[in-house]
Protein backbone atom coordinates (compact mmCIF):
# COMPACT_ATOMS: atom_id res chain seq x y z
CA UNK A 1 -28.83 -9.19 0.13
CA UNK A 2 -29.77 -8.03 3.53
CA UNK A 3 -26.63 -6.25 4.89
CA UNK A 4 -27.61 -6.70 8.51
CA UNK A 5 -27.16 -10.46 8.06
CA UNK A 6 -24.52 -10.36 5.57
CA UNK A 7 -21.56 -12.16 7.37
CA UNK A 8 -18.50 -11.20 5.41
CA UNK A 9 -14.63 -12.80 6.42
CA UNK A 10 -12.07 -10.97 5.26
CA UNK A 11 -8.62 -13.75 5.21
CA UNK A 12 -5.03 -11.55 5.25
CA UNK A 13 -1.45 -12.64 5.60
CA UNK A 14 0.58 -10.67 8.13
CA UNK A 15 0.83 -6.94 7.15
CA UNK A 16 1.97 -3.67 8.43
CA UNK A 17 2.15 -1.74 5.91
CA UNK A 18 -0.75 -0.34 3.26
CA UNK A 19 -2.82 -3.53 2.93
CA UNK A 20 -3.48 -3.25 6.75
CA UNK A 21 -4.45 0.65 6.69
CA UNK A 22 -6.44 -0.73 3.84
CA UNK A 23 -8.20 -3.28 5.42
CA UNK A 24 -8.81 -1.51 8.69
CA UNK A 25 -10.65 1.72 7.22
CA UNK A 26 -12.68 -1.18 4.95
CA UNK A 27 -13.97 -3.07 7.52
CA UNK A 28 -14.93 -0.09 9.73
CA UNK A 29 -16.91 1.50 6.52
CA UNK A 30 -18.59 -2.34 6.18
CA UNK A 31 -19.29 -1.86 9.80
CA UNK A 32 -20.97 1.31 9.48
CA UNK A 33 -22.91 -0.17 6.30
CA UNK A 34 -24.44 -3.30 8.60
CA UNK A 35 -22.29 -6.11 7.59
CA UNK A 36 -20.94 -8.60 10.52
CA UNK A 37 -17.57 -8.45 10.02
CA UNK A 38 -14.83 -11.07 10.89
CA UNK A 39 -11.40 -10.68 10.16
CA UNK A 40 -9.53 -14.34 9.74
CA UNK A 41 -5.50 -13.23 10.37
CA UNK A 42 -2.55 -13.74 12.25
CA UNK A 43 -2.48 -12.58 15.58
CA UNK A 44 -2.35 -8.89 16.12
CA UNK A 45 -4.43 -7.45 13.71
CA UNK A 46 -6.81 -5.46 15.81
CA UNK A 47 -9.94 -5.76 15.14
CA UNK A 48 -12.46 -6.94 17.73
CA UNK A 49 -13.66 -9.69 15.51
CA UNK A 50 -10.57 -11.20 14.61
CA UNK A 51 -9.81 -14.99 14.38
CA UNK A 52 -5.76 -15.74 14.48
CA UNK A 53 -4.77 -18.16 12.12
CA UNK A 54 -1.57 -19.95 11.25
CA UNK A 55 -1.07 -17.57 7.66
CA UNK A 56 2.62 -16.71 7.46
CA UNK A 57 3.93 -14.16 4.65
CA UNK A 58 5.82 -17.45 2.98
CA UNK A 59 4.69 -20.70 1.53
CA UNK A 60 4.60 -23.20 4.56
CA UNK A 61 3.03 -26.49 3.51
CA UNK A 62 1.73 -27.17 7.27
CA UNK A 63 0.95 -24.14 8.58
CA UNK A 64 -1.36 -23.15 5.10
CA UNK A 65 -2.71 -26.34 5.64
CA UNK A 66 -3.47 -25.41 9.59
CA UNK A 67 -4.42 -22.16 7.81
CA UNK A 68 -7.38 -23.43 5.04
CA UNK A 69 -8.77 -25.85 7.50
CA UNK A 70 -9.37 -23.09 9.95
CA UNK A 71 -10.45 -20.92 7.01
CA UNK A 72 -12.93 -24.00 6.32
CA UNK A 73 -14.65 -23.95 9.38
CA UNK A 74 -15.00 -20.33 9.40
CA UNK A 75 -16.32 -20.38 6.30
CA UNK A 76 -19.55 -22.68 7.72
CA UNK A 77 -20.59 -19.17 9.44
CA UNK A 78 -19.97 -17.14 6.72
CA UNK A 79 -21.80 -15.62 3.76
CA UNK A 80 -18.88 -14.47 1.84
CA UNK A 81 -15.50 -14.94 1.82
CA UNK A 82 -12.97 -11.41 0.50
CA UNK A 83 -9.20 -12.58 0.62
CA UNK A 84 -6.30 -10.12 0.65
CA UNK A 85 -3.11 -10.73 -1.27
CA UNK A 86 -2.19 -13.95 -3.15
CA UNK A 87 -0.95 -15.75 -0.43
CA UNK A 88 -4.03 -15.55 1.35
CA UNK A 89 -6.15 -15.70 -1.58
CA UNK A 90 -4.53 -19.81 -2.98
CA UNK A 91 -4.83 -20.81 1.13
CA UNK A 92 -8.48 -19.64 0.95
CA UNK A 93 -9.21 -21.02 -2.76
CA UNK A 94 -7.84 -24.35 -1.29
CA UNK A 95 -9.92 -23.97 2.21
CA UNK A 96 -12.95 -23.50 -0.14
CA UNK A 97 -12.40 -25.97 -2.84
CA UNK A 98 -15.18 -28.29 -1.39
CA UNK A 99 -18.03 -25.52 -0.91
CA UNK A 100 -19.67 -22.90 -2.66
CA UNK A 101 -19.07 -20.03 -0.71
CA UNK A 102 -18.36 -17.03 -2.87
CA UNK A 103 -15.23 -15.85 -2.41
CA UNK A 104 -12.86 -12.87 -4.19
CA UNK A 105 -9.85 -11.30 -3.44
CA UNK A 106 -7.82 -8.53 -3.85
CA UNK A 107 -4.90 -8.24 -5.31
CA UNK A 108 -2.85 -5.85 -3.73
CA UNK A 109 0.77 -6.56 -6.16
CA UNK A 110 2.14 -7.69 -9.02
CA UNK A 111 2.67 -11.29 -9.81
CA UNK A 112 5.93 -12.50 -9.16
CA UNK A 113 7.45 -12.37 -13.06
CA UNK A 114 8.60 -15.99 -13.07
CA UNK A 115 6.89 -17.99 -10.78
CA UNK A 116 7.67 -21.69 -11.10
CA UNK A 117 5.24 -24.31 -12.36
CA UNK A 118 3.59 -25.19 -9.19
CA UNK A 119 2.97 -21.44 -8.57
CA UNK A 120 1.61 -20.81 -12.19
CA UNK A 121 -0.73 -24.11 -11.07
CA UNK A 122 -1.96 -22.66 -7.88
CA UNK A 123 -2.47 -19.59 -9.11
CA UNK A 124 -4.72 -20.70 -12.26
CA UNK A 125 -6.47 -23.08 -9.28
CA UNK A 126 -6.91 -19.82 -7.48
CA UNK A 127 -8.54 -17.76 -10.56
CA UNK A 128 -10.80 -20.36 -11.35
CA UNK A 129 -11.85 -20.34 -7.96
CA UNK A 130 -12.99 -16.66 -7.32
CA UNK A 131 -15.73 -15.10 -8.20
CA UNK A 132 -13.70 -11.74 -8.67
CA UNK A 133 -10.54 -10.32 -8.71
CA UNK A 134 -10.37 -6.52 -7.30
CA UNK A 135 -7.34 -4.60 -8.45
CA UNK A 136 -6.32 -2.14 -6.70
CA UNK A 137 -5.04 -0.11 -9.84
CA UNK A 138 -5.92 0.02 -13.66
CA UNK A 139 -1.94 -0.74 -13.60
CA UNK A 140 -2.33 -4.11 -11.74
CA UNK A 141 -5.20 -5.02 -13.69
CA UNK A 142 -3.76 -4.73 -17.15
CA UNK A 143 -0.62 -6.92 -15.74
CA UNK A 144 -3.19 -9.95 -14.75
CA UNK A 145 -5.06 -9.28 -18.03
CA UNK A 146 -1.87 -9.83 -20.02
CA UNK A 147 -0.72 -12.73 -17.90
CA UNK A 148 -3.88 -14.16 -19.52
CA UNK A 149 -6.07 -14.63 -16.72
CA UNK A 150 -9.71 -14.20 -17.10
CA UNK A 151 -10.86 -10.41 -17.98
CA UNK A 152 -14.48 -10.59 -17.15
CA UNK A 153 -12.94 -11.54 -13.27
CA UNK A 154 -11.40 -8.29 -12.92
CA UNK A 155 -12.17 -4.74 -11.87
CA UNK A 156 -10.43 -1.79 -10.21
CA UNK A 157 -11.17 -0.45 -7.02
CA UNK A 158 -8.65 2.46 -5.79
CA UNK A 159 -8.19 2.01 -2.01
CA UNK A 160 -8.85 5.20 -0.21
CA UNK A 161 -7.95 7.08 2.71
CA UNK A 162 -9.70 8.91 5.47
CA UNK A 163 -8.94 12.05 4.44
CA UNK A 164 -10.88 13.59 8.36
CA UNK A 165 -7.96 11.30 9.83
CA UNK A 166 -5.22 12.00 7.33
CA UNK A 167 -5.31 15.81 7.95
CA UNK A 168 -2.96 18.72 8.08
CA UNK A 169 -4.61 19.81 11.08
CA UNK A 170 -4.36 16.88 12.98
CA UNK A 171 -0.67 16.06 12.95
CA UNK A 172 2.03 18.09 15.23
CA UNK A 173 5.09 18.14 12.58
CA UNK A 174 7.14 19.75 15.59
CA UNK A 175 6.99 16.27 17.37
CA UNK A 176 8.70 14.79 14.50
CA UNK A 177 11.49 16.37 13.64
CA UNK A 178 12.58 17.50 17.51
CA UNK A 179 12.90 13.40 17.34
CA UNK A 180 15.03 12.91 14.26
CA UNK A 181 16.95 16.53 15.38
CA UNK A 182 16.08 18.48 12.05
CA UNK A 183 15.06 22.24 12.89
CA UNK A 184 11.99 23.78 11.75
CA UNK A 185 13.35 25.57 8.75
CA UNK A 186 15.65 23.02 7.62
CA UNK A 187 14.55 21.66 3.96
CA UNK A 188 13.02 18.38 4.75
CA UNK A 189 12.23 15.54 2.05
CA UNK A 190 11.24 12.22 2.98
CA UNK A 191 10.47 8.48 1.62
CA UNK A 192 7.84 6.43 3.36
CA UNK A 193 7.09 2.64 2.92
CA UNK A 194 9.32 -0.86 3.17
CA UNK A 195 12.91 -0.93 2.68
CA UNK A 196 13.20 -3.08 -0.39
CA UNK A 197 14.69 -2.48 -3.67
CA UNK A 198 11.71 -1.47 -6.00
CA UNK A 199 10.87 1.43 -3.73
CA UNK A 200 13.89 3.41 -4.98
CA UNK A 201 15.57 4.57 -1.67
CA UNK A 202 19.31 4.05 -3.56
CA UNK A 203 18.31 5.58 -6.47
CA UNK A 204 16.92 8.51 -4.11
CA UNK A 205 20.29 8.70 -2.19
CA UNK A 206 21.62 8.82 -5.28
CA UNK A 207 20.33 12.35 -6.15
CA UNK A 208 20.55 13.45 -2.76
CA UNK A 209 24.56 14.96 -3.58
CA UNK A 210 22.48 17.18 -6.73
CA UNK A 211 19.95 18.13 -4.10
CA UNK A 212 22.70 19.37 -1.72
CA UNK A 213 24.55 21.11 -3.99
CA UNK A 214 21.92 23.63 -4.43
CA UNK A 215 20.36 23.39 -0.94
CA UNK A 216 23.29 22.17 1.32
CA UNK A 217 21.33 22.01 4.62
CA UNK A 218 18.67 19.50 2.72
CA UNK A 219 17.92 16.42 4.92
CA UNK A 220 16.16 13.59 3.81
CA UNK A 221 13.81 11.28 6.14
CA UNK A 222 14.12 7.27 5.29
CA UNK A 223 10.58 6.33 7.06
CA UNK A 224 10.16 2.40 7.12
CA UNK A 225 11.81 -0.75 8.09
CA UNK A 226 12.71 -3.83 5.60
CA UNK A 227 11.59 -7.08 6.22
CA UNK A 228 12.66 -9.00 8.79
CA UNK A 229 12.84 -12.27 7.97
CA UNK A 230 16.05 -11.25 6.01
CA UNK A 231 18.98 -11.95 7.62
CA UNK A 232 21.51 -9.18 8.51
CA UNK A 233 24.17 -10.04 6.27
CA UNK A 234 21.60 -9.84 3.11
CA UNK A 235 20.33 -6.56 4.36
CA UNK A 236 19.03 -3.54 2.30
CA UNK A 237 18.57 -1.14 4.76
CA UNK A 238 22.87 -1.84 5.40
CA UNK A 239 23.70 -1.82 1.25
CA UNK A 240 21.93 1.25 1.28
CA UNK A 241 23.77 3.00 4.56
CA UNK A 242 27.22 2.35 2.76
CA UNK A 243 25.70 3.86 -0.40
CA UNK A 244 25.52 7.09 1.77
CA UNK A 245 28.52 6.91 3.11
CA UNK A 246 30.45 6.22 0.14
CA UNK A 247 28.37 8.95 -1.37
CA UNK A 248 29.13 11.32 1.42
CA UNK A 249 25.77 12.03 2.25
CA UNK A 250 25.32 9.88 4.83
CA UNK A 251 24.90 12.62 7.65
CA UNK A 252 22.08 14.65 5.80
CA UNK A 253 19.58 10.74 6.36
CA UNK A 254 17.66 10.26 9.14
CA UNK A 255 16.51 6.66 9.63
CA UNK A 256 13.62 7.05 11.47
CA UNK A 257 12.31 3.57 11.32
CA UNK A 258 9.12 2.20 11.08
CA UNK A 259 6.12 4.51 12.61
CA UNK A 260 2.40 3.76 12.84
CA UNK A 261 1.23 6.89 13.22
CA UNK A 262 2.84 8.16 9.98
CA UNK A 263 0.91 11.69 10.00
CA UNK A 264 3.35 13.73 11.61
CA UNK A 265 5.96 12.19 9.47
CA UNK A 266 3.89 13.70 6.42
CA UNK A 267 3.09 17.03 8.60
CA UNK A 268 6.91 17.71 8.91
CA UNK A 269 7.96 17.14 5.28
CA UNK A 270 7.88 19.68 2.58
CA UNK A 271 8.14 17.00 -0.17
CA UNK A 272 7.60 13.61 -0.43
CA UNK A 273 9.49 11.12 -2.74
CA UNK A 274 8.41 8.42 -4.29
CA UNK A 275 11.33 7.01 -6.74
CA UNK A 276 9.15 3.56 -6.83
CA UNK A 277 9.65 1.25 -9.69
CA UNK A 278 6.54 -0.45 -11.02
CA UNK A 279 4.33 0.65 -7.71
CA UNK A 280 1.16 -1.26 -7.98
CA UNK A 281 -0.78 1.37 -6.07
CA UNK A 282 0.86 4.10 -3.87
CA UNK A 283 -1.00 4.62 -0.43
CA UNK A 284 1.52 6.61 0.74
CA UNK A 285 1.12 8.59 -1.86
CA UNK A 286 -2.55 9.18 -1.42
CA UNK A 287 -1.93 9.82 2.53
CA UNK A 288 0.52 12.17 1.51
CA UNK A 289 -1.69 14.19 -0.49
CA UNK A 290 -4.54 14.07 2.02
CA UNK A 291 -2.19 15.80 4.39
CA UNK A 292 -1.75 18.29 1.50
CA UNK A 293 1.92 17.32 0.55
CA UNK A 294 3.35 17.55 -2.56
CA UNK A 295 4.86 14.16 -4.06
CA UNK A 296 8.18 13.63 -6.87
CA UNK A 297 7.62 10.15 -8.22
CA UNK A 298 8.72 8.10 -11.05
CA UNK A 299 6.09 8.33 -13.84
CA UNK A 300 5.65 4.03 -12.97
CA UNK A 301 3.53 1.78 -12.36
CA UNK A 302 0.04 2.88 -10.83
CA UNK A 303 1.77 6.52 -9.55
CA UNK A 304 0.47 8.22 -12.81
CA UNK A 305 -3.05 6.60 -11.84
CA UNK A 306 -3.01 9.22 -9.05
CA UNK A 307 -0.13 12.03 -9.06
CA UNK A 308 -1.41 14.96 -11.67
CA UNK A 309 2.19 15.75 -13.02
CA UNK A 310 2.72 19.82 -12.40
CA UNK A 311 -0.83 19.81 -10.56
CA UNK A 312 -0.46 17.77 -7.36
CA UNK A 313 3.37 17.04 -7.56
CA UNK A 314 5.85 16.02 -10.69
CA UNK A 315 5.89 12.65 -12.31
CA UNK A 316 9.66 12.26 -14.32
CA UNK A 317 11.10 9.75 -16.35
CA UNK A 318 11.85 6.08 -13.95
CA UNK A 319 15.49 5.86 -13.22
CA UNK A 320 16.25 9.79 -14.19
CA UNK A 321 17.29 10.58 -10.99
CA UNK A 322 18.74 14.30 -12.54
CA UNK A 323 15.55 15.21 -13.53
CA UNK A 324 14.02 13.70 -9.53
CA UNK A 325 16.61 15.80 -8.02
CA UNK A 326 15.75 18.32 -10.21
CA UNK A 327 11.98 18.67 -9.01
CA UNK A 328 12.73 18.10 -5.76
CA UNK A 329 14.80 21.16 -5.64
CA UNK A 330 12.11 23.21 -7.46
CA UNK A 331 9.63 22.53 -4.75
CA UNK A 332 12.15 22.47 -1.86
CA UNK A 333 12.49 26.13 -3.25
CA UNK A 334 9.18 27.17 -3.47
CA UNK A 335 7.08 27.31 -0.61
CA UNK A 336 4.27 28.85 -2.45
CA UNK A 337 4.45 25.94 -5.26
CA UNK A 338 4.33 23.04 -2.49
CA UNK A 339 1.11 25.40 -0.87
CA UNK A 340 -0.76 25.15 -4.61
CA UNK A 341 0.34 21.75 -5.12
CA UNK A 342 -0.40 20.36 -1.70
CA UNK A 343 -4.12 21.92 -1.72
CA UNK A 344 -4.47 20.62 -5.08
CA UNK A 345 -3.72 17.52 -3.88
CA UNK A 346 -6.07 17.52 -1.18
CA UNK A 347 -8.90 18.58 -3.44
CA UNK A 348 -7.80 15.21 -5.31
CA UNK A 349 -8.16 12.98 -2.32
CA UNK A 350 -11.53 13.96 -1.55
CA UNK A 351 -12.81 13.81 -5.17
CA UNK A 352 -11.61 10.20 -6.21
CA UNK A 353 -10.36 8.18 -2.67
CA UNK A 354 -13.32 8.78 -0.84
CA UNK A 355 -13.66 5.56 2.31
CA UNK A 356 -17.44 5.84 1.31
CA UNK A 357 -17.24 5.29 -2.77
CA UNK A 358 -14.84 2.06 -1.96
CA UNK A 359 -16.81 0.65 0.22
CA UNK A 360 -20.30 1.27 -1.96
CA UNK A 361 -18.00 -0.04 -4.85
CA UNK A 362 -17.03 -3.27 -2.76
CA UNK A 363 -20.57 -3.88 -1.45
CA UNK A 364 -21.98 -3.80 -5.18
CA UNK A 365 -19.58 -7.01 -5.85
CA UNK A 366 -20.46 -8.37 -2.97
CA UNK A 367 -23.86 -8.56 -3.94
CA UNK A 368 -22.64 -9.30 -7.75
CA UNK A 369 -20.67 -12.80 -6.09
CA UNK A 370 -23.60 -13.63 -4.22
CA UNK A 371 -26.04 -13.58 -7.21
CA UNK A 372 -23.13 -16.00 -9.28
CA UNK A 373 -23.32 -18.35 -6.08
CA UNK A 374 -27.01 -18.38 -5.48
CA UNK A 375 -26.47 -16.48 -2.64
């Protein structure tokens, strides 16, 4: 394959979150590799080469349709075609059900655990379809494996993180917490990512009482919004505000919304919590660590994949939130443990979520997809 006339369109859903980070350091490393780059999306996404298309975040029989046709024609001037997510992975299985472009996606989550028959139907279509399946975790990929879908499709690619970007050096943590009004020396711990249920904010406001007991000035940071398609009265973000209050705690949060420059969120917190039930990768955690912060999770999901329990933060037991509160303490006591931990966790960054070894890892199926196809 000759990269410098390799034209590559990545398809994505709407995103703000870790699948866009993801996507945006990719396609600047394919840049820097020679690829032509497109980037088929809905409007907003921010890349110079983008093509807005009508892919919503939901099942929406006319606009997918509006979607794969426009993903059809695109795919006329492309050699390749690298979907993100299921939702844009069945649109662009259907856009492509007529031609031989090669075509894999990642999967960036977990399968929904009972999706309904025409679901389980568009997702086997979908399989069949790609050439590949990139997992973003040896977590996700053992949950497709067992679901029965085809082994030899799948392989693990950590995302990574820019770890020049993502640097202690490079964030002012003053800025941050002048804006939520937390003082320099105030113990600071903080959750960042979506505001749904799986991500364990209540069972983290939960331990915050324990944590206060022993460190009454402790604040903790709730960085990220919910979705927004949910109406107010079904809210999370509200369930979990009367969970504080009726808890008592509800003074020591700071809601500090959604931010998207999240460094000097990471810069100003001396731990960072990640209660996350069944997490199917953990960016934050990685860009976390690259800013040389140490990280409590649950020992779930794809966390253990890439938090080195008592090295680069503490794994415990998912839903023990005694023993959470319990390391968060530890640390939140310690400044010379969160130092060790957080250059340790650095060190780990730059070893195994190198931009460079996912991209060379991404390119190599690339050119794998292209030999199936004749490419």
């Amino acid at each position: 394959m000759s990269r410098s006339s390799c034209r590559v369109l990545h398809v994505m859903r709407p995103a703000a979150g870790g699948m866009r980070r993801h996507l945006q350091l990719l396609i600047a490393m394919q840049t820097r590799q020679g690829l032509a780059v497109r980037v088929a999306s809905p409007a907003g996404f921010g890349w110079e080469q983008s093509v807005p298309i009508p892919l919503s975040s939901r099942p929406h029989p006319f606009k997918d349709l509006q979607a794969a046709q426009q993903i059809a024609k695109l795919a006329k001037e492309s050699d390749l075609i690298h979907a993100h997510g299921f939702r844009a992975a069945w649109v662009t299985a259907m856009a492509l059900r007529r031609r031989k472009t090669p075509f894999l996606f990642t999967a960036h989550n977990l399968l929904p655990d009972n999706p309904g028959l025409l679901a389980r139907l568009l997702l086997k279509f979908t399989f069949l379809r790609a050439d590949t399946v990139i997992c973003v975790s040896d977590y996700i990929r053992e949950a497709l494996s067992s679901r029965g879908l085809p082994a030899q499709k799948l392989c693990v690619v950590y995302n990574a993180v820019d770890a020049d970007q993502f640097h202690p050096d490079k964030a002012d943590s003053a800025g941050f917490r002048q804006g939520i009004t937390v003082e320099t020396d105030t113990p600071l711990l903080g959750i960042v990512g979506r505001i749904v249920p799986w991500k364990g904010h209540q069972d983290l406001i939960e331990a915050l009482p324990m944590i206060r007991d022993r460190l009454p000035d402790a604040i903790l940071a709730v960085i990220g919004q919910e979705d927004q398609t949910l109406s107010r009265s079904n809210s999370w973000t509200e369930r979990l505000k009367r969970k504080a209050h009726d808890l008592k705690v509800s003074e020591s949060i700071r809601w500090a919304g959604w931010r998207e420059d999240v460094r000097p969120v990471y810069s100003a917190l001396d731990v960072v919590c990640m209660p996350s039930r069944r997490e199917p990768f953990g960016l934050s955690a990685v860009e976390a660590m690259a800013m040389q912060k140490p990280i409590v999770a649950y020992r779930s999901g794809a966390l253990p994949e890439i938090i080195a329990d008592g090295d680069t933060g503490f794994l415990t037991p998912e839903g023990d939130i005694q023993v959470f509160a319990e390391r968060v303490i530890t640390l939140l006591q310690s400044a010379d443990m969160r130092h060790r931990m957080g250059e340790s966790a650095r060190q780990s960054v730059l070893a195994r979520f190198h931009p460079q070894s996912q991209a060379d890892a991404v390119l190599r199926l690339y050119e794998s997809c292209l030999q199936i196809r004749g490419g």
